[in-house]
Protein backbone atom coordinates (compact mmCIF):
# COMPACT_ATOMS: atom_id res chain seq x y z
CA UNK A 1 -62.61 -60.30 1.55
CA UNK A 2 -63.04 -62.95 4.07
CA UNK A 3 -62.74 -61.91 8.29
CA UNK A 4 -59.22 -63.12 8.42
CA UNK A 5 -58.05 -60.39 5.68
CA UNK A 6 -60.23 -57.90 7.16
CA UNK A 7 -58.83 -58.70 10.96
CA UNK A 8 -55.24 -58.70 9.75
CA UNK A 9 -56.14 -55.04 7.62
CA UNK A 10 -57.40 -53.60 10.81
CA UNK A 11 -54.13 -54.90 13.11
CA UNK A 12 -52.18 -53.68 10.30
CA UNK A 13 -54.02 -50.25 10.67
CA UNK A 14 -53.70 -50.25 14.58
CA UNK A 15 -49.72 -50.79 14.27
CA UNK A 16 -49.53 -47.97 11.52
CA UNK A 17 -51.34 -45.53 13.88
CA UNK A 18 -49.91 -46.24 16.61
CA UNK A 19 -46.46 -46.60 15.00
CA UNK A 20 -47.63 -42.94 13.68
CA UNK A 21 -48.75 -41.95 17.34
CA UNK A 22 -45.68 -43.26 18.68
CA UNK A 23 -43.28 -41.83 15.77
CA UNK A 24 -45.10 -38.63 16.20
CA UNK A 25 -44.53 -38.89 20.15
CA UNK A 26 -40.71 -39.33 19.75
CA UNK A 27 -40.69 -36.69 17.32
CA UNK A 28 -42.42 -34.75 19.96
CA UNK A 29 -39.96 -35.41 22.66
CA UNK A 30 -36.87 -34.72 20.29
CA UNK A 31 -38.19 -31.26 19.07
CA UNK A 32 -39.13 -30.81 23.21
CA UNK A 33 -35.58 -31.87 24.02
CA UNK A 34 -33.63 -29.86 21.08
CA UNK A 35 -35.49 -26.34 22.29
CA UNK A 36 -34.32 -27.13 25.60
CA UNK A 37 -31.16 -27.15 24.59
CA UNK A 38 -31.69 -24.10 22.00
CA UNK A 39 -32.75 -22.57 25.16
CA UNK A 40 -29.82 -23.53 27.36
CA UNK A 41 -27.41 -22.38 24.53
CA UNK A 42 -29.66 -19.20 24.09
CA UNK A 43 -29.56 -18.90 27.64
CA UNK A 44 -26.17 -19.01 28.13
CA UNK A 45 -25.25 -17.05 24.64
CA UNK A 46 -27.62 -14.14 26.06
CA UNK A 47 -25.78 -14.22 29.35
CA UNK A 48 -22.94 -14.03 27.18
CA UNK A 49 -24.13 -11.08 25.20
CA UNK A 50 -25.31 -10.12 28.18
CA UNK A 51 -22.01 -9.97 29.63
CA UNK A 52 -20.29 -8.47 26.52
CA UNK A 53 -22.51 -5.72 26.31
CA UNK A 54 -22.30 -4.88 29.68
CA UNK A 55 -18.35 -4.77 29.41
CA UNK A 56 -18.21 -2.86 26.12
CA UNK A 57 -20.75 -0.17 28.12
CA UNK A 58 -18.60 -0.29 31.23
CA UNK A 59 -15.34 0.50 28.82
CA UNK A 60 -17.08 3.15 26.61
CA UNK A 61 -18.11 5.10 30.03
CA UNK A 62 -14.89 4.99 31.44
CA UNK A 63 -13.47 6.08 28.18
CA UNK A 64 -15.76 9.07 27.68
CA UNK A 65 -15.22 10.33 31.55
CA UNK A 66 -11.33 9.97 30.76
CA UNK A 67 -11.74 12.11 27.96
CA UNK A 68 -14.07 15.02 29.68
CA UNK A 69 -10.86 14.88 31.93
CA UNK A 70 -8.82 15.51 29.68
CA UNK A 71 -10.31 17.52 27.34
CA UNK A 72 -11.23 19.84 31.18
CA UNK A 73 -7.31 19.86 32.20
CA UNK A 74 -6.43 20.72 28.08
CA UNK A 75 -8.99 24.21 28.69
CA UNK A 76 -7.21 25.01 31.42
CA UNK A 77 -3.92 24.27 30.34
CA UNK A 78 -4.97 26.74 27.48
CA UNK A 79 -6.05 29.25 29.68
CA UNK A 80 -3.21 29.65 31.71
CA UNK A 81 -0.85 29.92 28.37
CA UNK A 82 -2.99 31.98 26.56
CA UNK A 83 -2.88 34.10 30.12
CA UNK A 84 1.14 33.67 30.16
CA UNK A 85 0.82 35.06 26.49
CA UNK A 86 -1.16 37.88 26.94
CA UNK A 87 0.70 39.09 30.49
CA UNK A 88 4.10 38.36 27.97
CA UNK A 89 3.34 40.81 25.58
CA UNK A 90 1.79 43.40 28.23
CA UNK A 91 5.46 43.55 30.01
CA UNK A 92 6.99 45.78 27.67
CA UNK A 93 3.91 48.76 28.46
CA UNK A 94 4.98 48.40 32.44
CA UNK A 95 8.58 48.73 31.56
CA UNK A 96 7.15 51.88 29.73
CA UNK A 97 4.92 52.85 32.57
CA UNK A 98 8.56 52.50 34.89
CA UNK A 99 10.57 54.81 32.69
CA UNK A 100 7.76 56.91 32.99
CA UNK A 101 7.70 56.89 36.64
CA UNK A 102 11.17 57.55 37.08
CA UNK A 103 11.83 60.19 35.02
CA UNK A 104 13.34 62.99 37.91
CA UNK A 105 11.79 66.21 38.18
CA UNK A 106 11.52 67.96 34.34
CA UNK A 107 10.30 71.50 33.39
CA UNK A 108 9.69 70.13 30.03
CA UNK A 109 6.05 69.03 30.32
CA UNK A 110 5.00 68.10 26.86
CA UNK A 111 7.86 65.45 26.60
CA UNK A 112 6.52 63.82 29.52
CA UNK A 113 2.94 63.94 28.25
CA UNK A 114 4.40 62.68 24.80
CA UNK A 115 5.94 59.95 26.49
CA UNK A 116 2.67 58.72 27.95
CA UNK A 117 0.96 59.12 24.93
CA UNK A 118 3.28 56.87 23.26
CA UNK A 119 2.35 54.70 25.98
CA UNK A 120 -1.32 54.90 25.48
CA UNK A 121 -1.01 54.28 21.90
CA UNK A 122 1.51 51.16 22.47
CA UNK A 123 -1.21 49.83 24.93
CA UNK A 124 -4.43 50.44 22.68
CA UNK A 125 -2.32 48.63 19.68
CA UNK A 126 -1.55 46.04 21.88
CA UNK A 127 -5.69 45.66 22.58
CA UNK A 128 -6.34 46.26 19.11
CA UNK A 129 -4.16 43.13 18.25
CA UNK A 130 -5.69 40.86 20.74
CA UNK A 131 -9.17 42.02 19.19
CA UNK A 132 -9.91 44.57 21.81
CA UNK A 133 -11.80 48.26 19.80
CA UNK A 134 -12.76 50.93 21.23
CA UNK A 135 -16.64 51.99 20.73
CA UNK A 136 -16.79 55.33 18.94
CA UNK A 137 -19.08 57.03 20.52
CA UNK A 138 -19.07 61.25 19.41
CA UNK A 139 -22.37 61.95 16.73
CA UNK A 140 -23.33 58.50 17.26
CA UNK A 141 -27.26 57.68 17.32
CA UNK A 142 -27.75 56.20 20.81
CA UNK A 143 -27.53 52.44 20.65
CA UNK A 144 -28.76 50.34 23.89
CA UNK A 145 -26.33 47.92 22.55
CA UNK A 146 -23.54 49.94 22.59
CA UNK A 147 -24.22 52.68 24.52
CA UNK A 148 -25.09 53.57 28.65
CA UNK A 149 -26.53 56.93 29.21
CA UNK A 150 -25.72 58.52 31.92
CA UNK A 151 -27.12 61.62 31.56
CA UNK A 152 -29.46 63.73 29.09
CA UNK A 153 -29.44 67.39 28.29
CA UNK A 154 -30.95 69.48 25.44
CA UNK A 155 -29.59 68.89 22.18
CA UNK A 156 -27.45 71.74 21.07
CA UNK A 157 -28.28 71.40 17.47
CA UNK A 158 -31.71 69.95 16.52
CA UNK A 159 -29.91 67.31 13.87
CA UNK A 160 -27.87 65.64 17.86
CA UNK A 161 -31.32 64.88 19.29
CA UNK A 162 -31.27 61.01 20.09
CA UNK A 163 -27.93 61.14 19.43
CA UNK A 164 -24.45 60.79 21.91
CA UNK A 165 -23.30 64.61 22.73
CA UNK A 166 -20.55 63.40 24.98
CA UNK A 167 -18.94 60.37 26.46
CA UNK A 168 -17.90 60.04 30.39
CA UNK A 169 -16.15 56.85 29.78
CA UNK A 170 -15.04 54.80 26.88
CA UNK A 171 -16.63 51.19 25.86
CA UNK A 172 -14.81 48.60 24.44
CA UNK A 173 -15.70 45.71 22.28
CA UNK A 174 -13.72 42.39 21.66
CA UNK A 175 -14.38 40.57 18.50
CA UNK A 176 -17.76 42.99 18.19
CA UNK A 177 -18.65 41.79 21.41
CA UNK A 178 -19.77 44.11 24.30
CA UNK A 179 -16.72 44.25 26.68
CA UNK A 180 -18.09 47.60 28.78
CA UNK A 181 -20.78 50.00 27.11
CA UNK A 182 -19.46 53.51 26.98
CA UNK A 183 -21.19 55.82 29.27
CA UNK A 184 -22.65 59.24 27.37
CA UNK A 185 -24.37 61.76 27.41
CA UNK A 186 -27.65 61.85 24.82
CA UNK A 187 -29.11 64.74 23.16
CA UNK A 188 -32.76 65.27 23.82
């Protein structure tokens, strides 16, 4: 090869790297220039999100509070009817208790005390309906879970020790839960 061919190979070479250089440099500044804008779209499409998510959490909050309102003024709507309810049905024992009351001057004593037995039982079925027993307490082992004792005294029969001998006031249970312990009297 003579120094022209060789000259004209080397200019050739120049333009081809710095046609690469300058190819690569505009390639450079596109890719620069396209994540700029990938970042101002990004930027605003997370202040977007941003914004959405920020609005959906706004709305869910206000939902939930609006709903522990209600679902607080629904309890006590429920607790004043199931009050109503229950005061309702206790009406008829007062009327009872009235009668009772007014009933003039009578030598015949054990139709008054069977009228207020009839009451008694009316009221304890009334209880008994809304889930309301009495605790039976007479030969009973003594139960801290049932039972408050009052008082001990020496068992009358050796088979009542540790066991209720009397009761001084009657427990009740609703739904096998512990309204009032009964107060007795234990065996030792």
């Amino acid at each position: 090869m003579d120094t022209q061919e060789i000259e004209k190979k080397q200019a050739d070479d120049k333009l081809k790297v710095t046609g690469e250089k300058s190819d690569q440099t505009n390639l450079q500044v596109e890719t620069e220039k396209k994540s700029e804008e990938a970042d101002a779209c990004d930027n605003v499409s997370d202040e977007e999100k941003y914004q959405a998510l920020n609005d959906s959490y706004l709305r869910l909050m206000a939902e939930y509070d609006n709903f522990r309102k209600r679902t607080l003024r629904e309890k006590a709507d429920l607790i004043k009817s199931g009050s109503a309810t229950a005061l309702t049905n206790i009406l008829p024992v007062i009327d009872d208790f009235e009668r009772a009351i007014n009933v003039d001057k009578t030598e015949d004593i054990t139709s008054v005390f069977d009228g207020v037995k009839l009451i008694y039982d009316k009221f304890i079925s009334y209880l008994s309906q809304q889930g309301v027993k009495i605790i039976e307490t007479a030969g009973q082992p003594f139960d801290t879970e049932l039972f408050e004792a009052v008082a001990t005294i020496p068992a009358p029969d050796e088979d009542m020790k540790g066991k209720v001998v009397d009761c001084v006031q009657t427990g009740y249970t609703l739904f096998d839960k512990v309204l009032r312990h009964a107060k007795v009297v234990v065996g030792a």
